[in-house]
N, C-alpha and C. Protein backbone atom coordinates (compact mmCIF):
# COMPACT_ATOMS: atom_id res chain seq x y z
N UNK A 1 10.55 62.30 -13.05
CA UNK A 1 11.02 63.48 -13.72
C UNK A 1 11.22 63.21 -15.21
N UNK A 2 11.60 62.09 -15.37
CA UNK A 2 12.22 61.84 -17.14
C UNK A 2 10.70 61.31 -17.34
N UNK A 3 9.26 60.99 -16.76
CA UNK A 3 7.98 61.22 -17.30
C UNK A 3 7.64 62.33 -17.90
N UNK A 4 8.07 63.25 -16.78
CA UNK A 4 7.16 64.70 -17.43
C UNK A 4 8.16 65.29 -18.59
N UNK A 5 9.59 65.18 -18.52
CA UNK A 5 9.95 65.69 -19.60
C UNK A 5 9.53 64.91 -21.02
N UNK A 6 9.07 63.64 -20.73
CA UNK A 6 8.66 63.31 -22.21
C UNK A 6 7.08 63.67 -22.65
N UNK A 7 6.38 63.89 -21.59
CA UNK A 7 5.06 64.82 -21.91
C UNK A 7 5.34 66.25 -22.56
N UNK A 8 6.20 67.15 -21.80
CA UNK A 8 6.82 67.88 -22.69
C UNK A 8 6.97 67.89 -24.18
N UNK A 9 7.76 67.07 -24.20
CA UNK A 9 8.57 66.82 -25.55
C UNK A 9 7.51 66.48 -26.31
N UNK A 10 6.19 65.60 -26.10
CA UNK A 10 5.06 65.37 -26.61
C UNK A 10 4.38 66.75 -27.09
N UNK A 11 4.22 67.18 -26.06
CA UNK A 11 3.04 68.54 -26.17
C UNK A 11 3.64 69.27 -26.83
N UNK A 12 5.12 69.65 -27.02
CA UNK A 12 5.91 70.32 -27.78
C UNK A 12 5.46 70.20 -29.33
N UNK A 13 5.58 68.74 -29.14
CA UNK A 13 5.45 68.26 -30.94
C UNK A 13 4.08 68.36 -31.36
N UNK A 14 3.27 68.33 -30.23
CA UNK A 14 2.05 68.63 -30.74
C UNK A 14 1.44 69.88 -30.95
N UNK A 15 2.09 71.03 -30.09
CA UNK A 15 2.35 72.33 -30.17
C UNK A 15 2.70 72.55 -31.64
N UNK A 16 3.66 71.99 -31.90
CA UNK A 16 4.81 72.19 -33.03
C UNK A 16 3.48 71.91 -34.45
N UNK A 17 3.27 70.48 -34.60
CA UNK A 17 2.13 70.47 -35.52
C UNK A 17 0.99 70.93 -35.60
N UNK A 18 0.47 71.46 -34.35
CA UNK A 18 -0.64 72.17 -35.18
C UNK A 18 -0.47 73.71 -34.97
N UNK A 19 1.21 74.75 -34.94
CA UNK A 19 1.37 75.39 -35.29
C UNK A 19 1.78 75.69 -36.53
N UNK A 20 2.25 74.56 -37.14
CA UNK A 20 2.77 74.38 -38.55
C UNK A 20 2.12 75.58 -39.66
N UNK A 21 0.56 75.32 -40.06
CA UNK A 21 -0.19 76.62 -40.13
C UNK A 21 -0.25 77.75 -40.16
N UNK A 22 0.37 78.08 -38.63
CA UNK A 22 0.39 79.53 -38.71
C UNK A 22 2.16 80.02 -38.75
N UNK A 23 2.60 78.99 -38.96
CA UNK A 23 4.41 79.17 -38.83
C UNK A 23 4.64 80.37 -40.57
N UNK A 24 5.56 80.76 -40.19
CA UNK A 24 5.84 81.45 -41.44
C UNK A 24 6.78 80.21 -42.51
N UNK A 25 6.88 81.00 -43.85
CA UNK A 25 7.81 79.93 -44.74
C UNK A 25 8.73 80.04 -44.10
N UNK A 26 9.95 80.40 -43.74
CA UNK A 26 10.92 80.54 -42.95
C UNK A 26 11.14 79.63 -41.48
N UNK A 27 9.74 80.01 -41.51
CA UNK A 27 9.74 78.77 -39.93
C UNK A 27 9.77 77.41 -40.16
N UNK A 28 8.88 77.19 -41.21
CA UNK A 28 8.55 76.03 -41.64
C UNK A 28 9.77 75.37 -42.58
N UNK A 29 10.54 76.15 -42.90
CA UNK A 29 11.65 75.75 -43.44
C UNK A 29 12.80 75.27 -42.52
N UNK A 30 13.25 76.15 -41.72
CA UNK A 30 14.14 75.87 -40.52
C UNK A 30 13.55 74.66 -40.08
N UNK A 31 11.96 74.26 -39.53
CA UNK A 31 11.60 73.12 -39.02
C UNK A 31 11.84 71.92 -39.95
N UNK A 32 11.87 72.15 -41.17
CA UNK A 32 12.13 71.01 -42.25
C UNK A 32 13.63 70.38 -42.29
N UNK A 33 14.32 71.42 -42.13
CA UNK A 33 15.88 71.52 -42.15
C UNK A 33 15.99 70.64 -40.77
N UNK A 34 15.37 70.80 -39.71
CA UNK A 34 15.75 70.49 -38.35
C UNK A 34 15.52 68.30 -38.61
N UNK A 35 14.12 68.89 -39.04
CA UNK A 35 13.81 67.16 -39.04
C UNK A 35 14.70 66.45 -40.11
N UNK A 36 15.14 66.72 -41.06
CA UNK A 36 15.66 66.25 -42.01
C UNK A 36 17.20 65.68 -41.40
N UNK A 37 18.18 67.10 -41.03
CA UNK A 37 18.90 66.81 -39.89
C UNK A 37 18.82 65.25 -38.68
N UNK A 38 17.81 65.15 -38.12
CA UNK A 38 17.50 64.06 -37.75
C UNK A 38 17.26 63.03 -38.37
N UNK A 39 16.39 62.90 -39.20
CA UNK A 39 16.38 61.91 -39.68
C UNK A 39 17.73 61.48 -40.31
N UNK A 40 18.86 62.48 -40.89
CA UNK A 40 19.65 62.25 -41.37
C UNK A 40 20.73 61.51 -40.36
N UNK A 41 20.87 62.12 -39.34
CA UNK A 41 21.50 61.36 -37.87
C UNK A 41 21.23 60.02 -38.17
N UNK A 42 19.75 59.68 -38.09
CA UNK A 42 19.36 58.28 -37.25
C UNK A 42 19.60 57.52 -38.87
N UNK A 43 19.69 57.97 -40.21
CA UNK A 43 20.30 57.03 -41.01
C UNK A 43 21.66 56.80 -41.20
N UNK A 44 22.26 57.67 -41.11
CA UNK A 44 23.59 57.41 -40.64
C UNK A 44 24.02 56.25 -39.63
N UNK A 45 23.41 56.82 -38.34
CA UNK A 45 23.97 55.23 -37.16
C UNK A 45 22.79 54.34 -37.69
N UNK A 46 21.94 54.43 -38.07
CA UNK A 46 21.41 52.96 -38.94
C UNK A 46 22.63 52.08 -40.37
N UNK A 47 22.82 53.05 -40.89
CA UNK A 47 23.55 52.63 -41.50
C UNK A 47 24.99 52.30 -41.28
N UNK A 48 25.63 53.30 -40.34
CA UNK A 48 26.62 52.50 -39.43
C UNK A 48 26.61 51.29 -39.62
N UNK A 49 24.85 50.89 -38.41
CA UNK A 49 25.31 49.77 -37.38
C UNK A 49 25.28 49.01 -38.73
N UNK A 50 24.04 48.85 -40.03
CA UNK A 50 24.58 47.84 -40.38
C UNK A 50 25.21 47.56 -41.16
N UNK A 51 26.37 49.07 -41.59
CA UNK A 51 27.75 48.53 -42.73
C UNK A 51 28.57 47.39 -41.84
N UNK A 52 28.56 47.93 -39.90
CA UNK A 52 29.04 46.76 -39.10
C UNK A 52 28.97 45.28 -39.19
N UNK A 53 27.56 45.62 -38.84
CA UNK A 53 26.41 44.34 -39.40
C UNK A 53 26.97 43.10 -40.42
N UNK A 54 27.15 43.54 -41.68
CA UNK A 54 27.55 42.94 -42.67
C UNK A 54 29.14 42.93 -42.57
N UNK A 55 30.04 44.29 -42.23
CA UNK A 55 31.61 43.07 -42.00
C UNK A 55 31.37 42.53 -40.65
N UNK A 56 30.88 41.76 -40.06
CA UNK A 56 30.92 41.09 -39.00
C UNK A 56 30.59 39.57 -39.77
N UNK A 57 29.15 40.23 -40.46
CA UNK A 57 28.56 38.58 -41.18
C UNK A 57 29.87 38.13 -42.36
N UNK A 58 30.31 39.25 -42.64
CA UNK A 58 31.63 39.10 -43.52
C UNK A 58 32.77 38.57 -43.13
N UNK A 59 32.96 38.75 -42.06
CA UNK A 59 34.54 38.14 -41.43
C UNK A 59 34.12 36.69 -40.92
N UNK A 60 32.78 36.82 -40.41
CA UNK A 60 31.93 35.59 -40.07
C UNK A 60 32.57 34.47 -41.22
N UNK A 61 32.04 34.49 -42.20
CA UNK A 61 31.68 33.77 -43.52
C UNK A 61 33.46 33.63 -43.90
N UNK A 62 34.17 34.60 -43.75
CA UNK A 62 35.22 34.18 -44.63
C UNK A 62 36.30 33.26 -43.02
N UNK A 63 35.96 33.00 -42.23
CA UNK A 63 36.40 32.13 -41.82
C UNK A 63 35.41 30.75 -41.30
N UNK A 64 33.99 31.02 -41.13
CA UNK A 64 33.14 29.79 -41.13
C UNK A 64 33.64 28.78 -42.56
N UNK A 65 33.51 30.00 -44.04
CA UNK A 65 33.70 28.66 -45.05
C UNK A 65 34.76 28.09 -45.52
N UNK A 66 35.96 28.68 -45.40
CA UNK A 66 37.06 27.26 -45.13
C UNK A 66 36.86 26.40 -44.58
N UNK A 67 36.35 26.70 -43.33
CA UNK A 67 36.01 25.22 -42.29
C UNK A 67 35.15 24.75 -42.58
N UNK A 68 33.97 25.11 -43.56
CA UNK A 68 32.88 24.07 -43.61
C UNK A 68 34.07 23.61 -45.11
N UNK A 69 34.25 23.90 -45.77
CA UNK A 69 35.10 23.54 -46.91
C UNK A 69 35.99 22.53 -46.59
N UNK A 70 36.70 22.51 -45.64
CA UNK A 70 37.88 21.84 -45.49
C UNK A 70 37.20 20.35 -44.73
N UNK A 71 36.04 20.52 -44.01
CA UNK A 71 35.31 20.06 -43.30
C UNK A 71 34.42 18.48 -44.43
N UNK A 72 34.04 19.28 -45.07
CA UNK A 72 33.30 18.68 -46.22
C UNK A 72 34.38 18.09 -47.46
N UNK A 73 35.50 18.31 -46.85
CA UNK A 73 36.51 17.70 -47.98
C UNK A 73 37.22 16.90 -47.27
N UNK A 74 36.98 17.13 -45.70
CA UNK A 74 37.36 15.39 -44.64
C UNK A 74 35.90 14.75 -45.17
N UNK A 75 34.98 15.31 -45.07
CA UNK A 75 33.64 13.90 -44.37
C UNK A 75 34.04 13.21 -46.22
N UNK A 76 34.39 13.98 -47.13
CA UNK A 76 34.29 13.45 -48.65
C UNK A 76 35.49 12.45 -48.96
N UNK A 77 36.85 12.67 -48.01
CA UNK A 77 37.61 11.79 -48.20
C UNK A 77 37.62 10.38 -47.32
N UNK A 78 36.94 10.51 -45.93
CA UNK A 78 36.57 9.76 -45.06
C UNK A 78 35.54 8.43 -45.14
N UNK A 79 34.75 9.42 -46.70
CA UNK A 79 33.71 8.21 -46.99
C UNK A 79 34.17 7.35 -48.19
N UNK A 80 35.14 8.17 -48.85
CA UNK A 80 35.90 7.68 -50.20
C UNK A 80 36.74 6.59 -49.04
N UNK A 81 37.25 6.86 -47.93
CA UNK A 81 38.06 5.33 -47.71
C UNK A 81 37.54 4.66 -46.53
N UNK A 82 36.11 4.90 -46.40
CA UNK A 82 35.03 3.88 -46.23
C UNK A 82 34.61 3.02 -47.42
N UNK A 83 34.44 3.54 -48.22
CA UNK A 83 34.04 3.20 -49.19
C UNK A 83 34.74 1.79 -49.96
N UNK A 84 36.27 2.28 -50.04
CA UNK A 84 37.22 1.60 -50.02
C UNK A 84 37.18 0.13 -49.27
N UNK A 85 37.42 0.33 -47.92
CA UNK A 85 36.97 -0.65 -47.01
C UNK A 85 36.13 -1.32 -47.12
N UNK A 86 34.55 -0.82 -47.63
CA UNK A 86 33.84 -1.78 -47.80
C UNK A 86 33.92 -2.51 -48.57
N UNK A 87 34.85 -1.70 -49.98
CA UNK A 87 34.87 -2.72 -51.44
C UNK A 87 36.06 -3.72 -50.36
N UNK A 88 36.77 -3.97 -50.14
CA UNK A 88 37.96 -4.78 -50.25
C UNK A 88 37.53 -5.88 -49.09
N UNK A 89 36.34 -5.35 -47.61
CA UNK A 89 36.23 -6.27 -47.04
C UNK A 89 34.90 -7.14 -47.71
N UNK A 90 34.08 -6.79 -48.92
CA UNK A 90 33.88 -7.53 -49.75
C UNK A 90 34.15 -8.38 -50.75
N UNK A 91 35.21 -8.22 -51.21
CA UNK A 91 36.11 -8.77 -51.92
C UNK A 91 36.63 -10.25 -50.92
N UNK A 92 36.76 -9.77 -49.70
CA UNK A 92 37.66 -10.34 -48.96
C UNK A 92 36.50 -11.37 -48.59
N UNK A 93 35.59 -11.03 -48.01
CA UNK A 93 34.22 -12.07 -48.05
C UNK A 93 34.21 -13.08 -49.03
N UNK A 94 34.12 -12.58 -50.12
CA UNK A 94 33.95 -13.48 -51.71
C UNK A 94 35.05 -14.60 -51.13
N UNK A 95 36.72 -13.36 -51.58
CA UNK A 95 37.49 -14.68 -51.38
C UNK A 95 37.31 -15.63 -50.23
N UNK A 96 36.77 -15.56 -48.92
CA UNK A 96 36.65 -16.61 -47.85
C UNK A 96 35.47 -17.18 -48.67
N UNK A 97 34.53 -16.79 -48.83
CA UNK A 97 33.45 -17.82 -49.23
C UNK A 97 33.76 -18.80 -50.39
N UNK A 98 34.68 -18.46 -51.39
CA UNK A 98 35.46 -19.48 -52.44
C UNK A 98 36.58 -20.52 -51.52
N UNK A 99 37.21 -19.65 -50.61
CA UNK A 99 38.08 -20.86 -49.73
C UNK A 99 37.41 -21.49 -49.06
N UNK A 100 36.32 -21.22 -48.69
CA UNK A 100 35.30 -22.28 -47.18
C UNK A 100 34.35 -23.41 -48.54
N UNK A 101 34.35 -22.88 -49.62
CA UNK A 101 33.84 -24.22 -50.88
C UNK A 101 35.04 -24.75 -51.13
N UNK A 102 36.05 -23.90 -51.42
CA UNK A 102 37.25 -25.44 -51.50
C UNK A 102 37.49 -26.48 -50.06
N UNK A 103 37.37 -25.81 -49.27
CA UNK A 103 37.84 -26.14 -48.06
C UNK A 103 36.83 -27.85 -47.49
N UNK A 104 35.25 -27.41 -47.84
CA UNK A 104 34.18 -28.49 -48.06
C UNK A 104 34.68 -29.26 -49.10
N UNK A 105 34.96 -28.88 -49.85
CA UNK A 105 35.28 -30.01 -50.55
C UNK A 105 36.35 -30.74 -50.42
N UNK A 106 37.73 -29.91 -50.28
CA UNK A 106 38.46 -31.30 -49.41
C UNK A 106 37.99 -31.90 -48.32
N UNK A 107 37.57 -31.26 -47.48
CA UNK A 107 37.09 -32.07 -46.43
C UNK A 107 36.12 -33.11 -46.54
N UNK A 108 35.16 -32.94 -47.98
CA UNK A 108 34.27 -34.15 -48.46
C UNK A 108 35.24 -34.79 -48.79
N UNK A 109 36.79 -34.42 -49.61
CA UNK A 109 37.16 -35.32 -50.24
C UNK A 109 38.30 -35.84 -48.60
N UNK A 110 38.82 -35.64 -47.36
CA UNK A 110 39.35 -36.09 -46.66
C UNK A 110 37.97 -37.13 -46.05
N UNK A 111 37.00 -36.80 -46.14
CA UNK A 111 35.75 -38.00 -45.18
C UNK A 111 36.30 -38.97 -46.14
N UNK A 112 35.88 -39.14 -47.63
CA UNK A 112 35.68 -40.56 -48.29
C UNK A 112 37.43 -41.23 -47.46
N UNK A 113 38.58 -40.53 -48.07
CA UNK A 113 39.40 -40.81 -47.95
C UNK A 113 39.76 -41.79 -46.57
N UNK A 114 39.97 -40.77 -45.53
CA UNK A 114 39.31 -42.08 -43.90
C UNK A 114 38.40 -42.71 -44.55
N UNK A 115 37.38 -43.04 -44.93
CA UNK A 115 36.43 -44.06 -45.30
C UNK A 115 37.01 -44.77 -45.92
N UNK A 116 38.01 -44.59 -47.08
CA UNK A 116 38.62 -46.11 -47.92
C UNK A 116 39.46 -46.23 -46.50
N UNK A 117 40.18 -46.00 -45.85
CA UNK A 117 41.57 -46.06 -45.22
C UNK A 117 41.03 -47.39 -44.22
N UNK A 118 40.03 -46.27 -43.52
CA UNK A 118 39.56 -47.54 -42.40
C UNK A 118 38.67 -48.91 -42.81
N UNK A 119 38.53 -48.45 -44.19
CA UNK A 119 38.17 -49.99 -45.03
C UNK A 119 39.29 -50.87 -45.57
N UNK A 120 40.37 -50.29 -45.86
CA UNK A 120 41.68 -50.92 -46.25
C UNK A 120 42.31 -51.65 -44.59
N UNK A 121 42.14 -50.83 -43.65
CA UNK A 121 42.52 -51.30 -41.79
C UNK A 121 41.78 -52.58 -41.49
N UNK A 122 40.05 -52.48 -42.26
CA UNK A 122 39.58 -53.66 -41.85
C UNK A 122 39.90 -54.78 -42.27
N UNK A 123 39.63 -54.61 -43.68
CA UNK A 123 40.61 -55.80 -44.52
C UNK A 123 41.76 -55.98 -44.02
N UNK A 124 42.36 -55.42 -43.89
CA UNK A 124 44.15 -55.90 -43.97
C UNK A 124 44.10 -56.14 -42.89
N UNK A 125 43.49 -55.89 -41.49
CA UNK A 125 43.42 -56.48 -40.28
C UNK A 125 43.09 -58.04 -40.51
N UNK A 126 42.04 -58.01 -40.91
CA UNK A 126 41.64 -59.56 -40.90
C UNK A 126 42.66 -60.57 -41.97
N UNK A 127 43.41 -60.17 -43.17
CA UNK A 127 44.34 -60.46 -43.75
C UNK A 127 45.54 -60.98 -42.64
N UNK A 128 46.00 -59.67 -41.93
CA UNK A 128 46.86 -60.02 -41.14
C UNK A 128 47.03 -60.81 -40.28
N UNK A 129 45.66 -60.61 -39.77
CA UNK A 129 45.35 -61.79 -38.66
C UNK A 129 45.18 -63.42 -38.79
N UNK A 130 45.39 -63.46 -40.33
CA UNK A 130 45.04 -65.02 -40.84
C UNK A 130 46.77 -65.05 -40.81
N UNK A 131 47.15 -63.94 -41.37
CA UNK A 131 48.60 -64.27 -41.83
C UNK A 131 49.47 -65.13 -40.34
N UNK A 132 48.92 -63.98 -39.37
CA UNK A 132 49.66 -64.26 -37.86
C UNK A 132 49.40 -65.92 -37.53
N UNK A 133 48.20 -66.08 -37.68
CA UNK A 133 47.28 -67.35 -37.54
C UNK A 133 48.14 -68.30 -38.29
N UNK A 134 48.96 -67.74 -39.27
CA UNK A 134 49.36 -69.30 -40.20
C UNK A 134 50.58 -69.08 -39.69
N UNK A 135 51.13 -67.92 -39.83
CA UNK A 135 52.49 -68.28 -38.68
C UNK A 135 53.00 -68.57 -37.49
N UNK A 136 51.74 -68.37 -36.92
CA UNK A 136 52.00 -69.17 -35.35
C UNK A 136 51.51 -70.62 -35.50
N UNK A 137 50.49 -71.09 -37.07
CA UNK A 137 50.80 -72.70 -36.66
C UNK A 137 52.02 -73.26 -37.31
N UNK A 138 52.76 -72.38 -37.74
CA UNK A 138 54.08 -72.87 -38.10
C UNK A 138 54.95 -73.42 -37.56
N UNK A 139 55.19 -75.19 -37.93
CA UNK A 139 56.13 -75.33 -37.01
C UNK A 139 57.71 -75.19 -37.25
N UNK A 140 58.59 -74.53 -36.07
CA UNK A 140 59.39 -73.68 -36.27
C UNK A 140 60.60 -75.00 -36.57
N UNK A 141 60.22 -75.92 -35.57
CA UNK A 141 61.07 -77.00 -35.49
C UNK A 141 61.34 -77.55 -36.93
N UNK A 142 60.14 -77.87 -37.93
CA UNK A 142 60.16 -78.46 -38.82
C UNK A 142 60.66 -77.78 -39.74
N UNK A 143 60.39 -76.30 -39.47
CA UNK A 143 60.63 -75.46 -40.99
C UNK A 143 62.13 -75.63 -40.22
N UNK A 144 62.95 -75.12 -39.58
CA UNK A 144 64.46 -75.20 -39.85
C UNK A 144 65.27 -76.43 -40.25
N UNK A 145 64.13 -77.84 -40.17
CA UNK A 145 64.84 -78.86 -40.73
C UNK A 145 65.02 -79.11 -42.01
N UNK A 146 63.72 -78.54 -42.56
CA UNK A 146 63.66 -78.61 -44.17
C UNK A 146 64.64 -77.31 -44.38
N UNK A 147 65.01 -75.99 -43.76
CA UNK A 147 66.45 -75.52 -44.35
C UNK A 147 67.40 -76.02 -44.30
N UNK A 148 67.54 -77.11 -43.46
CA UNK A 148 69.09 -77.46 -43.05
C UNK A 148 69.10 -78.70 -44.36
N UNK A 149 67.57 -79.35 -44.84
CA UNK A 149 67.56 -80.20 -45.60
C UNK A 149 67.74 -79.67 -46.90
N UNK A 150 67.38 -78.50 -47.55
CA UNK A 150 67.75 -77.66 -48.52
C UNK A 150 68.87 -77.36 -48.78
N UNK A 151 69.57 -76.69 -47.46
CA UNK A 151 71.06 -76.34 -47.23
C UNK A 151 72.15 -77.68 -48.05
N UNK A 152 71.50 -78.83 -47.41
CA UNK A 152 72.52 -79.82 -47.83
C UNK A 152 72.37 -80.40 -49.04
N UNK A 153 71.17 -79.92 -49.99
CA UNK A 153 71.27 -80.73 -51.18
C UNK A 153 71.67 -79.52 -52.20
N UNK A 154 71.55 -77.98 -51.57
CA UNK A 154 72.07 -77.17 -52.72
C UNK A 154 73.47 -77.01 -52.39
N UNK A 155 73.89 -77.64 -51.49
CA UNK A 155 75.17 -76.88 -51.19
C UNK A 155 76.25 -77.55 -51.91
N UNK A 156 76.23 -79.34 -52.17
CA UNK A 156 76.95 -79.53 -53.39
C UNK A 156 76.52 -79.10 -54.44
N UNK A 157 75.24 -78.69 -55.11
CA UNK A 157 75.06 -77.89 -56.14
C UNK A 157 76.02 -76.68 -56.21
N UNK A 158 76.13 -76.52 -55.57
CA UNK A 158 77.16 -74.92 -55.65
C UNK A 158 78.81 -75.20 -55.47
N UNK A 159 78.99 -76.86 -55.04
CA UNK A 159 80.55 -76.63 -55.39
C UNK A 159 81.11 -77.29 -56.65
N UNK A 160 79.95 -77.70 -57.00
CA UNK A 160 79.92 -78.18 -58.21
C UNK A 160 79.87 -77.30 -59.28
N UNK A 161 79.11 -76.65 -59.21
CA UNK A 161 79.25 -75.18 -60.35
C UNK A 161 80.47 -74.38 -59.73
N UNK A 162 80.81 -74.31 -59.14
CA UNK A 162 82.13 -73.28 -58.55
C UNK A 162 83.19 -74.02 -59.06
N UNK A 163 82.91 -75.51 -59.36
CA UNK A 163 84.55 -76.17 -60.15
C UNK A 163 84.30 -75.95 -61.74
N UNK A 164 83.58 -75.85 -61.67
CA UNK A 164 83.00 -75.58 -63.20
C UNK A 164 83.66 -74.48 -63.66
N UNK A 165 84.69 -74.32 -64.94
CA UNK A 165 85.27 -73.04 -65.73
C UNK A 165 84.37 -72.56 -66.18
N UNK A 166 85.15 -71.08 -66.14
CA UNK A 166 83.81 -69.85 -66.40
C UNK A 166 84.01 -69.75 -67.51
């Protein structure tokens, strides 16, 4: 049914135009008035929809660009203290790589050091060991006789100076 009424509505309009012709001014005027009317309708809800259209893209935009704003003023502060970070854990690199060259180098200078030490251990080992060597052929018997023989020849030395005025 809503077929044939649009054949209608067809044949109408086609009725309509190629009566145009024989329409009077009056007719043809009213028909001008009619379409104009329409067309004036369908710019209207055209223009409606898209004064809509645009405050929609409008309300859109005025809350999308704070957030891209606020958004882009994290990723801008986020990389400023990346940025940061990288300077200082470079910095911090440098300074380890200046402490790990001091650090070689005491440690070159702790190798020599054990190196004299356990050269001073060898020597003085074998030093010592002569020393032990001469004091174990020491005889103990003899050396306390020559103190007791010392003892007795300084010991009037000393009461002899003790009678002596000071």
């Amino acid at each position: 049914m809503a077929e044939n009424e649009k054949t209608t509505a067809t044949a109408d309009k086609k009725v309509k135009l190629s009566d145009l012709s024989k329409m009077s001014d009056h007719d043809l005027l009213v028909e001008l008035v009619r379409s104009q009317k329409k067309t004036e309708t369908k710019t209207n809800i055209l223009s409606l929809i898209l004064a809509i259209f645009v405050l929609i893209v409008a309300l859109g935009l005025c809350i999308v660009v704070p957030k891209v704003v606020f958004t882009i003023d994290n990723i801008n502060n986020t990389i400023t203290g990346i940025d940061k970070a990288v300077t200082n854990f470079s910095t911090g690199l440098t300074d380890m790589q200046t402490a790990l060259g001091e650090a070689q180098g005491s440690i070159d200078g702790i190798d020599e050091m054990v190196g004299n030490v356990n050269k001073l251990v060898v020597e003085n080992t074998e030093n010592a060991s002569n020393a032990i060597d001469n004091l174990s052929n020491v005889d103990i018997e003899t050396l306390n006789e020559s103190i007791k023989n010392l003892h007795d020849i300084v010991e009037p030395l000393a009461n002899f100076f003790n009678k002596m005025p000071h």
